[in-house]
Protein backbone atom coordinates (compact mmCIF):
# COMPACT_ATOMS: atom_id res chain seq x y z
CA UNK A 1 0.00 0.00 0.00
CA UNK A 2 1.84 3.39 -1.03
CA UNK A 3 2.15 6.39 0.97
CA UNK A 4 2.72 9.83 -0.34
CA UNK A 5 4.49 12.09 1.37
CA UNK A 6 4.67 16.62 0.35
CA UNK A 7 7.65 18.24 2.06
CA UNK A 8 6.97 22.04 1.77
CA UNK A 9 9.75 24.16 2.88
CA UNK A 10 9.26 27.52 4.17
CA UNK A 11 10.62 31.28 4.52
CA UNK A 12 8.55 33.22 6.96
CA UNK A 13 10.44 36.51 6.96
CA UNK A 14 8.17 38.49 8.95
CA UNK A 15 8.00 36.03 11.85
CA UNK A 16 9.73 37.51 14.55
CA UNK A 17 9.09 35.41 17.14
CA UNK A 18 8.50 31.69 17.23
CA UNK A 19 5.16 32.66 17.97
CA UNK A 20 4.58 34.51 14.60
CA UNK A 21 5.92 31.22 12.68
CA UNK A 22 3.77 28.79 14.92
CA UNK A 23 0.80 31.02 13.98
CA UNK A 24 1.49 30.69 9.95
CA UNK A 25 2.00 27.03 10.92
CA UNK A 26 -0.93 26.44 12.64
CA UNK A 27 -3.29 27.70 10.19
CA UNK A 28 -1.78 26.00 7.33
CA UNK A 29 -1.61 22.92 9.41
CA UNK A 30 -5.40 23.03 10.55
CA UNK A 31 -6.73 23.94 6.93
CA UNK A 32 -4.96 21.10 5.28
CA UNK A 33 -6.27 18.11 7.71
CA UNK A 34 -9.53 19.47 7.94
CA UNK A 35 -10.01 19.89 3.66
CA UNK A 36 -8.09 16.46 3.24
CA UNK A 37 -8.06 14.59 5.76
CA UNK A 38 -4.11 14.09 5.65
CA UNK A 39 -1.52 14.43 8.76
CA UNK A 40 0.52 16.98 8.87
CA UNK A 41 3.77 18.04 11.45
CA UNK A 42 6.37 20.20 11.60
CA UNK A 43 9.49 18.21 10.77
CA UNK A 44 12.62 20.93 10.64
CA UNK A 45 13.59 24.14 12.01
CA UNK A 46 11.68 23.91 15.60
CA UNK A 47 13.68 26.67 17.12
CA UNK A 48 14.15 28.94 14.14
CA UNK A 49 11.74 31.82 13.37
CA UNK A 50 11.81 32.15 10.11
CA UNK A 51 11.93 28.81 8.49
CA UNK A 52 10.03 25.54 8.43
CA UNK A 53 10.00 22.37 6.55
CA UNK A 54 6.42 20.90 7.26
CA UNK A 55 5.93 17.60 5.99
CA UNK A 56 2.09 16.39 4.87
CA UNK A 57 1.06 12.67 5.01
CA UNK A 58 -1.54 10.49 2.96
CA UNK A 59 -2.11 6.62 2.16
CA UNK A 60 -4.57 5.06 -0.12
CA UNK A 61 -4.40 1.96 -2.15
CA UNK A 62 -3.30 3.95 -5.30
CA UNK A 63 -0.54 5.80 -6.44
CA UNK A 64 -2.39 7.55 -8.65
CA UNK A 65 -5.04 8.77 -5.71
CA UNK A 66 -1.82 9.76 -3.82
CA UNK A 67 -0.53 12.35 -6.54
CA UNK A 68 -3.87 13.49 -6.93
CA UNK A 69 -4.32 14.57 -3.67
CA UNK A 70 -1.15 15.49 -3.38
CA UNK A 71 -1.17 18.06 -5.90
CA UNK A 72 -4.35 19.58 -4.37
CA UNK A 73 -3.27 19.51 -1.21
CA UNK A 74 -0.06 21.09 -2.90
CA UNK A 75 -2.58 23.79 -4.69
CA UNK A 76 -3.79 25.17 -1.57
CA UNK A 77 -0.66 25.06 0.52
CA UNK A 78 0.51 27.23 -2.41
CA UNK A 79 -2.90 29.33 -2.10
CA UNK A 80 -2.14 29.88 1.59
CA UNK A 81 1.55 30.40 1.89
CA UNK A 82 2.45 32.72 -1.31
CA UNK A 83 5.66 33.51 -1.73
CA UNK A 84 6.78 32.03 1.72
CA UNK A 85 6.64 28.64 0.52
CA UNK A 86 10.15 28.34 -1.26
CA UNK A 87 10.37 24.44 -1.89
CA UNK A 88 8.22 21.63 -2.60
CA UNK A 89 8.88 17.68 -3.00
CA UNK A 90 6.68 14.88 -3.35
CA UNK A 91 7.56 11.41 -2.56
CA UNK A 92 5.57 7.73 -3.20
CA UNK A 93 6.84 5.17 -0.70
């Protein structure tokens, strides 16, 4: 059964305070679960304000599902995050 996996790295230059970057975080991270149901966490970066590597999760029983979701899931990150989101990589394990 394949898993997909989005890594979207960040750039959150007006965060000055881990505060500011946990609020861009948490909003991104709330949206996404509760439009597609996927699991998503904070994987790099913890103690730095201005960047993030957030990692989203999904399984189904096709690969072809995975990418499509994926890529929407992808779509609205991109909607969300602008020009903060610097880096994007999707992987099918």
């Amino acid at each position: 059964m394949p898993v997909g996996l989005l890594t979207l790295e960040l750039h959150i230059p007006d965060a000055q305070s881990l505060k500011d970057k946990r609020q861009v975080l948490r909003s991104l991270k709330d949206r996404l679960r509760r439009d597609f149901n996927v699991a998503v966490a904070e994987l790099e970066h913890h103690d730095v304000w201005q960047r993030s590597v957030v990692g989203v999760v999904t399984i189904s029983n096709e690969e072809k599902h995975l990418n499509e979701v994926l890529q929407k899931v992808l779509d609205e990150a991109d909607g969300i995050l602008g020009s903060i989101l610097i880096h994007q990589a999707v992987e099918i394990i």
